[in-house]
PDB file of N, CA and C in Angstrom:
ATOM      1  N   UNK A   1     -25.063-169.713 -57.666  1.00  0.00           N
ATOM      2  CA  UNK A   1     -25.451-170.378 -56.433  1.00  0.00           C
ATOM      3  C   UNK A   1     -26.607-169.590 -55.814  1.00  0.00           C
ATOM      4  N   UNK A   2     -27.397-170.224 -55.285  1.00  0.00           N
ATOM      5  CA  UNK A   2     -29.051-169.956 -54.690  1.00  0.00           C
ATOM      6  C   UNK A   2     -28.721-169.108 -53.185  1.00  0.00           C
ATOM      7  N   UNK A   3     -29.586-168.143 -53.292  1.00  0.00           N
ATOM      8  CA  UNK A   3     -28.901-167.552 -51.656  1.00  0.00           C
ATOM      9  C   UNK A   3     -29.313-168.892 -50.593  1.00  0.00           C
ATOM     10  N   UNK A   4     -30.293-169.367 -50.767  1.00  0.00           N
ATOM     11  CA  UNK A   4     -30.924-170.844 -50.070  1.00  0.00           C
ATOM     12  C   UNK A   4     -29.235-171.807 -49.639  1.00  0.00           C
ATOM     13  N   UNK A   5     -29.092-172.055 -50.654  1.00  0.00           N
ATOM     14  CA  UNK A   5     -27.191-173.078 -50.860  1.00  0.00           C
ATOM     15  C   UNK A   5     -26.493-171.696 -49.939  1.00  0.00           C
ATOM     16  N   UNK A   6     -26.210-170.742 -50.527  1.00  0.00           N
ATOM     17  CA  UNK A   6     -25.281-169.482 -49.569  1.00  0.00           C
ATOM     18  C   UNK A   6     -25.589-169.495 -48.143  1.00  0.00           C
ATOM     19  N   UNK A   7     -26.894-169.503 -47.478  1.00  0.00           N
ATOM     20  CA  UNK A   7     -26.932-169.318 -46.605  1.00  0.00           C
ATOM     21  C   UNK A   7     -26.853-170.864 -45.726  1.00  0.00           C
ATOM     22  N   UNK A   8     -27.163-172.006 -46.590  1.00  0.00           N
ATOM     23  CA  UNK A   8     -26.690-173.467 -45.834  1.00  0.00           C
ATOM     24  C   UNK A   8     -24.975-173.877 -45.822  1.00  0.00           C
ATOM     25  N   UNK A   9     -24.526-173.231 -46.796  1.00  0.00           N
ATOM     26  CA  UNK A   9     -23.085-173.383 -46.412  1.00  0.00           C
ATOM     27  C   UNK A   9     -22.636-172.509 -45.318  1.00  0.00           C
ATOM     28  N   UNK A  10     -23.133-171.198 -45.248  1.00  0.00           N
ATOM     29  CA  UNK A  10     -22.834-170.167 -44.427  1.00  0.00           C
ATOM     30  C   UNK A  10     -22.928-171.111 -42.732  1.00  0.00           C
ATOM     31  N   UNK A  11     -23.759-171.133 -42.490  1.00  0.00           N
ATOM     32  CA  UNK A  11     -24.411-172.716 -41.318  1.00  0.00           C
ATOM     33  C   UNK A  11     -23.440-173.342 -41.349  1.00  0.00           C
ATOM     34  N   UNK A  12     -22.877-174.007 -42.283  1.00  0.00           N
ATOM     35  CA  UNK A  12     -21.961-175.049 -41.711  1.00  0.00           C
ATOM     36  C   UNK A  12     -20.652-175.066 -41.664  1.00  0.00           C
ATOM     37  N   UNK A  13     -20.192-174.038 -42.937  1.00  0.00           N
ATOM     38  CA  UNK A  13     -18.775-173.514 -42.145  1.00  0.00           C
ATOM     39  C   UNK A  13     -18.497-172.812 -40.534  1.00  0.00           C
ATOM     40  N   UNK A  14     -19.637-171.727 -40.314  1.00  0.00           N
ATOM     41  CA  UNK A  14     -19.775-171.208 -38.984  1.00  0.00           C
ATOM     42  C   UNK A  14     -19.977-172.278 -38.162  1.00  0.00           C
ATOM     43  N   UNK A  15     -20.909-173.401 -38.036  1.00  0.00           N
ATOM     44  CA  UNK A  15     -20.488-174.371 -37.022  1.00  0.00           C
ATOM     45  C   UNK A  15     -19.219-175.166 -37.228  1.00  0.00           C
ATOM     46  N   UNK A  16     -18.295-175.623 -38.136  1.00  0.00           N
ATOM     47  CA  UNK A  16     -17.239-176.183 -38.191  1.00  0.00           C
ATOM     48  C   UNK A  16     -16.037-175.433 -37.546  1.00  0.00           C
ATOM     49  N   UNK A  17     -16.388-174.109 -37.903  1.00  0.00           N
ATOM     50  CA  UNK A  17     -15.162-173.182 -37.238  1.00  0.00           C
ATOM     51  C   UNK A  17     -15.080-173.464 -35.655  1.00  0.00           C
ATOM     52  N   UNK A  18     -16.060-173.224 -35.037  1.00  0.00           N
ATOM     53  CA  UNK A  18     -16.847-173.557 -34.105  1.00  0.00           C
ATOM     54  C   UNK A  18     -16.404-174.793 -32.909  1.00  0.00           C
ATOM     55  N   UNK A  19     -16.761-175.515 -33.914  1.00  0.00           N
ATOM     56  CA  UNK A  19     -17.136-177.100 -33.356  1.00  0.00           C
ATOM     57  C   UNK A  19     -16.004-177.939 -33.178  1.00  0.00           C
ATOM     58  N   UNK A  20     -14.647-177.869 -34.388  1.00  0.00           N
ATOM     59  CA  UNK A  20     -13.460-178.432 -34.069  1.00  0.00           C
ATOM     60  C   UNK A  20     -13.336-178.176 -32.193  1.00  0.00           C
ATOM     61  N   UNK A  21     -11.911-176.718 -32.763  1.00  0.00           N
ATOM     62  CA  UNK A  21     -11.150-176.143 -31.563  1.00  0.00           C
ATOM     63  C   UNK A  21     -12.384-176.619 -30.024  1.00  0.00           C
ATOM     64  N   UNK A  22     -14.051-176.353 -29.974  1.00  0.00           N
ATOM     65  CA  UNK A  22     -14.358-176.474 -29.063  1.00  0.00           C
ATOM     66  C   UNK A  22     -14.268-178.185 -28.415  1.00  0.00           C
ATOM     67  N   UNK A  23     -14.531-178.905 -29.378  1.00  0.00           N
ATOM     68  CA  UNK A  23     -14.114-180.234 -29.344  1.00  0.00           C
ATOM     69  C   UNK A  23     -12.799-180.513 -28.299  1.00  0.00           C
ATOM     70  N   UNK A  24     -11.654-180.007 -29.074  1.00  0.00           N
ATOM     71  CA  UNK A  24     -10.163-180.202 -28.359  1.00  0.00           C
ATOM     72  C   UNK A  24     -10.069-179.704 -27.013  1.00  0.00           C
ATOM     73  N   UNK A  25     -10.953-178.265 -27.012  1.00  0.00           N
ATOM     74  CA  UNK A  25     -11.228-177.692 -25.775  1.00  0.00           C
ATOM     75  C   UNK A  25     -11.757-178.361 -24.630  1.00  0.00           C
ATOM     76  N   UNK A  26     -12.957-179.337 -24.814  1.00  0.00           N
ATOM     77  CA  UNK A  26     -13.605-180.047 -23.813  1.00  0.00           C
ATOM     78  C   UNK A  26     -12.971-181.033 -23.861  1.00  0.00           C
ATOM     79  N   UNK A  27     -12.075-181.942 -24.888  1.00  0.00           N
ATOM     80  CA  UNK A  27     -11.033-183.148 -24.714  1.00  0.00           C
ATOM     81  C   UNK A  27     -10.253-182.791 -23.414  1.00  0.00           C
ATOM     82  N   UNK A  28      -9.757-181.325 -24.070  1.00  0.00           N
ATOM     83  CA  UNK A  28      -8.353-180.922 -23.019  1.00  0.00           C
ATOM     84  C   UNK A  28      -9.080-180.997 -21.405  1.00  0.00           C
ATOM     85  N   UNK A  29      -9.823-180.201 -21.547  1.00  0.00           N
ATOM     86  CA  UNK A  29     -10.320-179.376 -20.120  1.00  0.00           C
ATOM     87  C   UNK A  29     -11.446-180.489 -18.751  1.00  0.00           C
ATOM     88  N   UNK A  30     -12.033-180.962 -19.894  1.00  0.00           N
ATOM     89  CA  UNK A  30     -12.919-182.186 -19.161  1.00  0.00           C
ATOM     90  C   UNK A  30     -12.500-183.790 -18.687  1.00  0.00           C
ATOM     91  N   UNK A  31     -12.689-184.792 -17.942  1.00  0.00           N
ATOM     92  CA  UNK A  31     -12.598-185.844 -18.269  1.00  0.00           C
ATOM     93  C   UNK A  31     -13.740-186.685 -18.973  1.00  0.00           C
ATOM     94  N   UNK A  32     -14.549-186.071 -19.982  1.00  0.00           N
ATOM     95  CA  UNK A  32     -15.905-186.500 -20.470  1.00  0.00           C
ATOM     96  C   UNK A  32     -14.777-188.028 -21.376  1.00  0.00           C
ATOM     97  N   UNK A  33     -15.654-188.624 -21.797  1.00  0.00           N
ATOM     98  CA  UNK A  33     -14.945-189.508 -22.575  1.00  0.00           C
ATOM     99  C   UNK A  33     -16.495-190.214 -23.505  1.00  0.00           C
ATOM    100  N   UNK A  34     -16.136-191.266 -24.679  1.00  0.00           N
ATOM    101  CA  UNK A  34     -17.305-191.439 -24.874  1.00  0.00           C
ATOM    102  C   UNK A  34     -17.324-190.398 -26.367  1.00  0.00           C
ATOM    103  N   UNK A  35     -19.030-190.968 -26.456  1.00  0.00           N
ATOM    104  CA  UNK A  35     -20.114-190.653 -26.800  1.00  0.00           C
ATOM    105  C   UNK A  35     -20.173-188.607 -26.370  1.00  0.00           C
ATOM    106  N   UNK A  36     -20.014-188.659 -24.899  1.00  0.00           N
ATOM    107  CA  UNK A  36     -20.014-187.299 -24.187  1.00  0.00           C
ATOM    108  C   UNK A  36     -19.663-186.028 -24.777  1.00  0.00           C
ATOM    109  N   UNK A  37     -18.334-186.487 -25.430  1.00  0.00           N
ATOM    110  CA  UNK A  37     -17.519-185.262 -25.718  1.00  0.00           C
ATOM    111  C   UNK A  37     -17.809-184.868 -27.328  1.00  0.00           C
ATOM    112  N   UNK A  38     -18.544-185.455 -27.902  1.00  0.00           N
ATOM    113  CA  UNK A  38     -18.780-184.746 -29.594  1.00  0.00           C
ATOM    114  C   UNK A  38     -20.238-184.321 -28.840  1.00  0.00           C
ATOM    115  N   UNK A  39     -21.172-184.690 -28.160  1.00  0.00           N
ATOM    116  CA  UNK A  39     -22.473-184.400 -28.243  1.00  0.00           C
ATOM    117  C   UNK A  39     -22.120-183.387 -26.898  1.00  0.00           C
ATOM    118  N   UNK A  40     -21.052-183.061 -26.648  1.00  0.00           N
ATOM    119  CA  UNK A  40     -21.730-181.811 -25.376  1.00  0.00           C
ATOM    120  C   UNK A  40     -21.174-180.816 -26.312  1.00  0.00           C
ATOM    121  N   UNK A  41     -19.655-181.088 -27.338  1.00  0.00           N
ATOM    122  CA  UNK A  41     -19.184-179.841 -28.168  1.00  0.00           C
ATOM    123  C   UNK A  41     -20.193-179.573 -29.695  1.00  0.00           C
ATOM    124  N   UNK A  42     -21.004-180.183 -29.793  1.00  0.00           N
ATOM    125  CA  UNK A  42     -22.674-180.639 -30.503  1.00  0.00           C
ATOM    126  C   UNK A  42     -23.506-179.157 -30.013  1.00  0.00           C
ATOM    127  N   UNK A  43     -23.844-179.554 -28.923  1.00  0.00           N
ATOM    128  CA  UNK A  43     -24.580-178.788 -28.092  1.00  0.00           C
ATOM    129  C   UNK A  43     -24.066-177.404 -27.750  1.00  0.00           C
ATOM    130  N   UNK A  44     -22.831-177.063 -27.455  1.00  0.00           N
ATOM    131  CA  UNK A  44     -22.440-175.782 -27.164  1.00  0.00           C
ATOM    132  C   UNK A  44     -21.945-175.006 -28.705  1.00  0.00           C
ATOM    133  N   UNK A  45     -22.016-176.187 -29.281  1.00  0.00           N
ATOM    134  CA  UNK A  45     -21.435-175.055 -31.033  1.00  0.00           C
ATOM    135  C   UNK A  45     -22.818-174.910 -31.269  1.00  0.00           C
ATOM    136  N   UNK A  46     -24.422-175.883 -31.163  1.00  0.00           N
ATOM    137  CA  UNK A  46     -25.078-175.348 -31.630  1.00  0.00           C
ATOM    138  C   UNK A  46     -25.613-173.770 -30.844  1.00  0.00           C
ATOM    139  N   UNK A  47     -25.729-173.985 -29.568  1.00  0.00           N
ATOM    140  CA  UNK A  47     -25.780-172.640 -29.481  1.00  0.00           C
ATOM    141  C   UNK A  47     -24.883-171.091 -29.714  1.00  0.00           C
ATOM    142  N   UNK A  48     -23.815-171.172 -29.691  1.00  0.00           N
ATOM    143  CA  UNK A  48     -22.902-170.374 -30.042  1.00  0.00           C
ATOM    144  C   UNK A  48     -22.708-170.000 -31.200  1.00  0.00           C
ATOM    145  N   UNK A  49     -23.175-170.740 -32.507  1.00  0.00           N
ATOM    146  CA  UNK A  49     -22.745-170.334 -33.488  1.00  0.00           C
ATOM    147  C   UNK A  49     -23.843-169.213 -34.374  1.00  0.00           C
ATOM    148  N   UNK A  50     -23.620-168.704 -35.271  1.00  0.00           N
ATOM    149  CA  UNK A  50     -24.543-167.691 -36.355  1.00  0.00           C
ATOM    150  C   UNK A  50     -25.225-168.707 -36.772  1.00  0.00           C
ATOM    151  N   UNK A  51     -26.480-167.842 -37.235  1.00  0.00           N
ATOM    152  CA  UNK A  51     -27.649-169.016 -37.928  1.00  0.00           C
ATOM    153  C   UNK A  51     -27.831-167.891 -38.799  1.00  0.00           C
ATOM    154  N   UNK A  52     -28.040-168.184 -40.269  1.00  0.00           N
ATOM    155  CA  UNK A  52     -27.854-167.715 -41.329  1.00  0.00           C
ATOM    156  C   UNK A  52     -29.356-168.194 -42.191  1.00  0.00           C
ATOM    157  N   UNK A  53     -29.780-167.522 -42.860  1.00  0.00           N
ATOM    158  CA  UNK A  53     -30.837-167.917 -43.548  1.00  0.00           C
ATOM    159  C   UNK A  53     -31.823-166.869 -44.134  1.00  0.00           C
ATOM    160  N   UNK A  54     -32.190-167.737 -45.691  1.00  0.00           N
ATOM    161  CA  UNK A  54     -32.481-166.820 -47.005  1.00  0.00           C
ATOM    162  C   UNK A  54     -33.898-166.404 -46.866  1.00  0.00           C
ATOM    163  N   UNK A  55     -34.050-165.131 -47.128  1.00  0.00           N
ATOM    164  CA  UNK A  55     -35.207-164.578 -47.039  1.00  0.00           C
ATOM    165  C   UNK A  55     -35.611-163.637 -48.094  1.00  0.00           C
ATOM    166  N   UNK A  56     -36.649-164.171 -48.755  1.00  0.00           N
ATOM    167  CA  UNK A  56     -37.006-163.219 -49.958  1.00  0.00           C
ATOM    168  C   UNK A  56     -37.862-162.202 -49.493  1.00  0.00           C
ATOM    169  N   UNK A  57     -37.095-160.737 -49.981  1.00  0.00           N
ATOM    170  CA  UNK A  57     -38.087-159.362 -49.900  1.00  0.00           C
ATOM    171  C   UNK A  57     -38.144-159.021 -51.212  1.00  0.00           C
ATOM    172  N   UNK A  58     -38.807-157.468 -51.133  1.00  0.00           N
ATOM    173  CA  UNK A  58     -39.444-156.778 -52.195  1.00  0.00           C
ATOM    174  C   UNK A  58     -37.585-156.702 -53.364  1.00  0.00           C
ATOM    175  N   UNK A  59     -36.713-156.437 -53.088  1.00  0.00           N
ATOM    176  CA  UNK A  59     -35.152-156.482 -53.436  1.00  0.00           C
ATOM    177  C   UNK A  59     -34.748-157.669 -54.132  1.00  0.00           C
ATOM    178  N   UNK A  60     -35.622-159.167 -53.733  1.00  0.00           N
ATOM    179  CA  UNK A  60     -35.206-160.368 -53.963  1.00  0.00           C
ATOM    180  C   UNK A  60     -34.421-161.187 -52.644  1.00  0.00           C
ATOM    181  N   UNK A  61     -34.223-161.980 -53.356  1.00  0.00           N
ATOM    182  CA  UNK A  61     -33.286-162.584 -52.051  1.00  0.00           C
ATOM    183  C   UNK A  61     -32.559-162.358 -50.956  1.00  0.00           C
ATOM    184  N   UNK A  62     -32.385-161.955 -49.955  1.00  0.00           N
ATOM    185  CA  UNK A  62     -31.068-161.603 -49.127  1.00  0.00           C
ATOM    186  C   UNK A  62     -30.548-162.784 -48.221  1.00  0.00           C
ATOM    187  N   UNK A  63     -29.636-162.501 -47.604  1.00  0.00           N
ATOM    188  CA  UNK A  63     -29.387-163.818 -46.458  1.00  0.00           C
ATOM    189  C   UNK A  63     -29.097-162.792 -45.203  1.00  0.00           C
ATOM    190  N   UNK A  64     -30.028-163.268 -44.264  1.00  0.00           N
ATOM    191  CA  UNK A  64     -29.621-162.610 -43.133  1.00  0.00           C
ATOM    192  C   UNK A  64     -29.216-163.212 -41.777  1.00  0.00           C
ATOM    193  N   UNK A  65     -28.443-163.087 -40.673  1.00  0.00           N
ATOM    194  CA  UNK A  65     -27.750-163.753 -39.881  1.00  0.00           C
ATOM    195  C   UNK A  65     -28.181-163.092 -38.325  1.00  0.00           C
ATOM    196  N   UNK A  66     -28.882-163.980 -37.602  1.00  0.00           N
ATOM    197  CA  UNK A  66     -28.349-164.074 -36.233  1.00  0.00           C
ATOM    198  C   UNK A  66     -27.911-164.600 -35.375  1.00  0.00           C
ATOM    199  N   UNK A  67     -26.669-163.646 -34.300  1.00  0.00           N
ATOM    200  CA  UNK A  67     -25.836-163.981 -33.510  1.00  0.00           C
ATOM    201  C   UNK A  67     -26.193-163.799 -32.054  1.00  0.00           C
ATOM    202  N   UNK A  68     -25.890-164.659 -31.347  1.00  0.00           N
ATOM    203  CA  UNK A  68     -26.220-163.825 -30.313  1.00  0.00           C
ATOM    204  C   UNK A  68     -25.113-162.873 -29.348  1.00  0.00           C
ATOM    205  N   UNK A  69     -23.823-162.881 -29.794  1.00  0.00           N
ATOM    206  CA  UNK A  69     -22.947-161.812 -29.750  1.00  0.00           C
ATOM    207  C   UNK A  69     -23.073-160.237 -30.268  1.00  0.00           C
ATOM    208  N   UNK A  70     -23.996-160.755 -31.661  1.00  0.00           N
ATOM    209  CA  UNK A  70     -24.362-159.548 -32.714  1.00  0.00           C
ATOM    210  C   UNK A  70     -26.262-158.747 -31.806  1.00  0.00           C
ATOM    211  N   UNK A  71     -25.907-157.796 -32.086  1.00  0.00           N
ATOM    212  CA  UNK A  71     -27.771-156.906 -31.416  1.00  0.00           C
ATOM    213  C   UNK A  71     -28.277-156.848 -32.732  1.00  0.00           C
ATOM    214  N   UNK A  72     -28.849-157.617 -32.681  1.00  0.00           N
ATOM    215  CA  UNK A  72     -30.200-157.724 -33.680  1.00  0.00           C
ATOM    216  C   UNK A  72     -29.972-158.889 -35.085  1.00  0.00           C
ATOM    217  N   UNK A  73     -30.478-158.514 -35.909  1.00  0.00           N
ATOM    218  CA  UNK A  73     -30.275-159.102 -37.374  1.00  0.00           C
ATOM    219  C   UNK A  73     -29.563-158.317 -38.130  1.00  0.00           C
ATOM    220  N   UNK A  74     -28.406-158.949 -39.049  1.00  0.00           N
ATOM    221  CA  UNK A  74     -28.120-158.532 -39.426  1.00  0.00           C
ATOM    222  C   UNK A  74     -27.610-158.485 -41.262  1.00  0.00           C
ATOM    223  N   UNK A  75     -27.468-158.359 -42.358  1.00  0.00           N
ATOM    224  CA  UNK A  75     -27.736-158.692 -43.728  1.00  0.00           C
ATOM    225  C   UNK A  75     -26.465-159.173 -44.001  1.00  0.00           C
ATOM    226  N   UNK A  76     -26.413-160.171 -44.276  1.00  0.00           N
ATOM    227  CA  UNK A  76     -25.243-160.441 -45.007  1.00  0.00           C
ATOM    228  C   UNK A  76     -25.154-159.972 -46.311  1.00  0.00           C
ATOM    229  N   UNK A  77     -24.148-159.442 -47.250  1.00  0.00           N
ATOM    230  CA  UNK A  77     -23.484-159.638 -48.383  1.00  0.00           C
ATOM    231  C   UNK A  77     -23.703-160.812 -49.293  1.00  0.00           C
TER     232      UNK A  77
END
């Protein structure tokens, strides 16, 4: 598998983890209804979550990730 594929799955498991529970969260907590409630838990997983992505150096490939919980960049494995 391509670090390119590694680091697009990496993306979308981290927003799925994400994006459920916050979903149920704004069901529970809000009266949004609608359309409202996937596109505001849309919007807050996209910012919250890791963004992951392949970058070729002198080493070859790596995948590196930023969070904004995490200080700085950091290499994934």
């Amino acid at each position: 598998m391509t670090p390119q594929t590694k680091a697009l799955l990496y993306n979308f498991v981290a927003f799925a983890i994400l994006y459920i529970p916050l979903y149920f969260l704004i069901q529970h907590f809000t009266d949004l209804s609608g359309l409202w409630r996937p596109i505001t838990a849309f919007v807050a997983t996209t910012i919250l979550s890791p963004k992951f992505q392949a970058i070729r150096t002198n080493d070859g490939m790596k995948i590196y990730m930023s969070w904004m919980f995490v200080k700085g960049v950091k290499e994934v494995k």
